[in-house]
C-alpha atoms as a PDB file:
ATOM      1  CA  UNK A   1     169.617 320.833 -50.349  1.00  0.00           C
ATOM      2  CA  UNK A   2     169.704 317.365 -48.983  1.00  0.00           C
ATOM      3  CA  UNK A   3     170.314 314.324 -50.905  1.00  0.00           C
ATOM      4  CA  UNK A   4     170.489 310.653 -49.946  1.00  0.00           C
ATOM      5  CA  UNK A   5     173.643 309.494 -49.089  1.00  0.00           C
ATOM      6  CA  UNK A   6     175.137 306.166 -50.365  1.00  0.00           C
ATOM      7  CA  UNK A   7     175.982 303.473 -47.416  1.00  0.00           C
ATOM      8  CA  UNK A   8     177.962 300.782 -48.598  1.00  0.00           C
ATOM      9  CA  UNK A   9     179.219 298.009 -46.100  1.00  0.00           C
ATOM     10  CA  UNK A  10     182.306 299.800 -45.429  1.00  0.00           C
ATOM     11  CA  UNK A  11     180.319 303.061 -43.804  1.00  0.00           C
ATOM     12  CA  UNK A  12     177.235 301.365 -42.416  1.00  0.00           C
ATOM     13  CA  UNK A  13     177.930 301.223 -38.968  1.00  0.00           C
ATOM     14  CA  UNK A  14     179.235 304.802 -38.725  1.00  0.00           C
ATOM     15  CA  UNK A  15     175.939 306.027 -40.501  1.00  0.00           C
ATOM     16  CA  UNK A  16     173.890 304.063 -38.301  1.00  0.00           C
ATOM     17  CA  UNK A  17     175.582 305.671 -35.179  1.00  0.00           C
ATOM     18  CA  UNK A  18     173.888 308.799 -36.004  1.00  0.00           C
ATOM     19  CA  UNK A  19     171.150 310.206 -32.687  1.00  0.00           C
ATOM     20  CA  UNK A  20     168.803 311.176 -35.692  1.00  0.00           C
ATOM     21  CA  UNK A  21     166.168 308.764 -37.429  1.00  0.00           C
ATOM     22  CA  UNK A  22     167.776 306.868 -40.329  1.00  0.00           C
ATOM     23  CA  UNK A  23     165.577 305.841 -43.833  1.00  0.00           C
ATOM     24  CA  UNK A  24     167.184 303.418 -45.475  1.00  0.00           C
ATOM     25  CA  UNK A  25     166.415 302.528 -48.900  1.00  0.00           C
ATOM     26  CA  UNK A  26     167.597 298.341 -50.453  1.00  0.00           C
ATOM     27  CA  UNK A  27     167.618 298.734 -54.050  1.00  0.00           C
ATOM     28  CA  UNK A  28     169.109 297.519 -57.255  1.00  0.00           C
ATOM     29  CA  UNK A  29     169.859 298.871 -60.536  1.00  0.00           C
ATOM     30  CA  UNK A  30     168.047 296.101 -62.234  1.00  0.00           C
ATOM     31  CA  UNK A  31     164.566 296.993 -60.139  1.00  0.00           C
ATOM     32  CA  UNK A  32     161.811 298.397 -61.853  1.00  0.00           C
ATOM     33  CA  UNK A  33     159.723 299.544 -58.525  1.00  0.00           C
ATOM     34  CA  UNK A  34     163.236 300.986 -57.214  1.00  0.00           C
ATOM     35  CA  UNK A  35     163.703 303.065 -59.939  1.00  0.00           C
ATOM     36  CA  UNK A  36     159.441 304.300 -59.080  1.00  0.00           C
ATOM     37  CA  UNK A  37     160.858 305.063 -55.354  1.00  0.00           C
ATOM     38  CA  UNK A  38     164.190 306.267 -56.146  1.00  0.00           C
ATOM     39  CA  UNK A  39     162.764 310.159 -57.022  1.00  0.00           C
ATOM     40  CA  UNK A  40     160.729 309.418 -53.924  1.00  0.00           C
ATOM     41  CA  UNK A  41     163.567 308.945 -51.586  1.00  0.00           C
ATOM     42  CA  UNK A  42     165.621 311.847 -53.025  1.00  0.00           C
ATOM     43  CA  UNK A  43     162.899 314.471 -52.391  1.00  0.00           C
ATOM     44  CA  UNK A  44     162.299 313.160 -48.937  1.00  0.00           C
ATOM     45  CA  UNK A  45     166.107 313.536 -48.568  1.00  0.00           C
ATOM     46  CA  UNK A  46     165.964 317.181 -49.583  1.00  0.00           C
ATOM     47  CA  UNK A  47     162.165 317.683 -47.095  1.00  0.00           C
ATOM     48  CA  UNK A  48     163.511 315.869 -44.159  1.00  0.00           C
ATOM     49  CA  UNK A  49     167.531 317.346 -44.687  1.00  0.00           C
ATOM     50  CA  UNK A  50     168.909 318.185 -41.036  1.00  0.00           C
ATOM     51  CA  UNK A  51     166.080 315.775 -39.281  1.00  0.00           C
ATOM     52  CA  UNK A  52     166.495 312.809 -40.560  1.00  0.00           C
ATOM     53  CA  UNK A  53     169.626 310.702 -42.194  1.00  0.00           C
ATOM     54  CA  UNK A  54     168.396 309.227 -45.959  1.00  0.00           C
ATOM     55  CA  UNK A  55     170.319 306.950 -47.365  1.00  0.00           C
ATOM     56  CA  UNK A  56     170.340 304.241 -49.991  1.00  0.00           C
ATOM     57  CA  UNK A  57     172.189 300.473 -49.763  1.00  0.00           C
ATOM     58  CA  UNK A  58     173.014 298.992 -53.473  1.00  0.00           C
ATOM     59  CA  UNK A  59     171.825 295.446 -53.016  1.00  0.00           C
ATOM     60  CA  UNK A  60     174.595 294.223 -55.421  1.00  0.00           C
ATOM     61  CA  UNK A  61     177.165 296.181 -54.776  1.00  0.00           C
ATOM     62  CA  UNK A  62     176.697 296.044 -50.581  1.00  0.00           C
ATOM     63  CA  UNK A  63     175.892 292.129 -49.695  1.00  0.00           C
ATOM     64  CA  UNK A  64     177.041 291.829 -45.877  1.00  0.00           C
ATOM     65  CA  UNK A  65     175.009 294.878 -45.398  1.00  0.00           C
ATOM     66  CA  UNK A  66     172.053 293.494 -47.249  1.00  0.00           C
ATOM     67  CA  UNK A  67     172.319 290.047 -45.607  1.00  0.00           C
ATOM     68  CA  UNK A  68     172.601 291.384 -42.054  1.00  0.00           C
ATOM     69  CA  UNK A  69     169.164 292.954 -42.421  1.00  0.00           C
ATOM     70  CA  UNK A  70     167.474 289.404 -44.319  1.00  0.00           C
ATOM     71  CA  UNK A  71     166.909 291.836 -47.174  1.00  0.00           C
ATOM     72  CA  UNK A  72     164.683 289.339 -50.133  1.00  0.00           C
ATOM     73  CA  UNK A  73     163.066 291.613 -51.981  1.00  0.00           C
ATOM     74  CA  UNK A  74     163.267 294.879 -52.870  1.00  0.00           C
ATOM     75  CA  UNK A  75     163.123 297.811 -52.220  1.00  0.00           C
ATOM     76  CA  UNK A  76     162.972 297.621 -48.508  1.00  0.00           C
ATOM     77  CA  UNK A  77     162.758 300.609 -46.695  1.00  0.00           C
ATOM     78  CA  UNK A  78     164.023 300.734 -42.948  1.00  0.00           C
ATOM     79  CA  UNK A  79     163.727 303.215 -40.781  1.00  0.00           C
ATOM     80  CA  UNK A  80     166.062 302.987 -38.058  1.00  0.00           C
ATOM     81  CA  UNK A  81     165.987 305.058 -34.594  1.00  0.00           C
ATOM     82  CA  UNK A  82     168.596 304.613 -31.768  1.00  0.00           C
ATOM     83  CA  UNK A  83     170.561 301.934 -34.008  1.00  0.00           C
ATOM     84  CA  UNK A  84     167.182 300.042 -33.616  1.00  0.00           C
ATOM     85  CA  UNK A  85     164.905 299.305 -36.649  1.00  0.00           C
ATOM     86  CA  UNK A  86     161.481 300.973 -35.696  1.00  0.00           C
ATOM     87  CA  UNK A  87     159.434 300.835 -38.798  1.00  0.00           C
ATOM     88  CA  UNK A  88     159.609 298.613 -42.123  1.00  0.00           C
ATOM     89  CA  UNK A  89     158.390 299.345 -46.070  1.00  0.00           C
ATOM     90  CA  UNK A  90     158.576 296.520 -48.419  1.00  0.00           C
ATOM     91  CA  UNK A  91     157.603 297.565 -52.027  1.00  0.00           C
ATOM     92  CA  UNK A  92     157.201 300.837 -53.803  1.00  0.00           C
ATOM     93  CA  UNK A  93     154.762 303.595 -51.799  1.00  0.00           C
ATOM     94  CA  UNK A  94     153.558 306.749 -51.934  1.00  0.00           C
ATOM     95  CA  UNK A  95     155.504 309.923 -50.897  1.00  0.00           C
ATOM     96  CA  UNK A  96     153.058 310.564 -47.994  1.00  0.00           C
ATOM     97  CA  UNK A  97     152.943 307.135 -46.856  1.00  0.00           C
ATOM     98  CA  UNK A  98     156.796 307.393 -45.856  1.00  0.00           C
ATOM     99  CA  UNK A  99     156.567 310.488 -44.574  1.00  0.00           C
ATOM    100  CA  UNK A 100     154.187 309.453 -42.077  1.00  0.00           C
ATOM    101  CA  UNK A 101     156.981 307.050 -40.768  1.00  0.00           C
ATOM    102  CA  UNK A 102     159.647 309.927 -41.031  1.00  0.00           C
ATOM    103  CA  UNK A 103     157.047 312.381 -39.048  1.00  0.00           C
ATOM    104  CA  UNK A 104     156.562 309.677 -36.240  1.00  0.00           C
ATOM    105  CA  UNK A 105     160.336 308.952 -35.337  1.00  0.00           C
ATOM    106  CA  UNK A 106     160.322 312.885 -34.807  1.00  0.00           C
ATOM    107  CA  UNK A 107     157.981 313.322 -31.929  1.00  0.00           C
END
């Protein structure tokens, strides 16, 4: 069963490297709406597990990676394809509505 993986600055790159789409969840500890989306994330994780890398970036913890991306408010979902960001979530959303974005980066 899949589960997202934690990127910190140190393994960023190399997780970014990977030919499959990458989600990327910005969160914090502190964040009520990133707590709402966490659950979210995981279960996509576990749906999407061998398609699609799913990750999640500690705001606090990870601040080069954080900064590199403008990251202001959170959670931020990216969705990266080819190293390139492709698609962009800002705020807590339904289940289906990243999905969609998953489901398009696999055609």
């Amino acid at each position: 069963m899949g589960k997202a993986i934690e990127i910190t600055d140190a393994n960023f790159e190399e997780i970014l490297a990977s030919d499959k789409p990458i989600l990327i969840d910005f969160w914090a500890e502190w964040c009520g709406p990133c707590k709402m989306i966490g659950p979210v994330v995981e279960e996509l994780a576990s749906e999407y597990d061998g398609k699609v890398v799913i990750g999640k970036v500690d705001v606090d913890s990870n601040p080069n990676t954080s900064a590199k991306f403008g990251i202001r408010s959170i959670p931020t979902l990216l969705v990266f394809k080819n190293g390139e960001i492709v698609d962009k979530q800002i705020g807590a959303v339904a289940k289906a509505v990243l999905a969609k974005k998953l489901e398009a980066q696999l055609v």
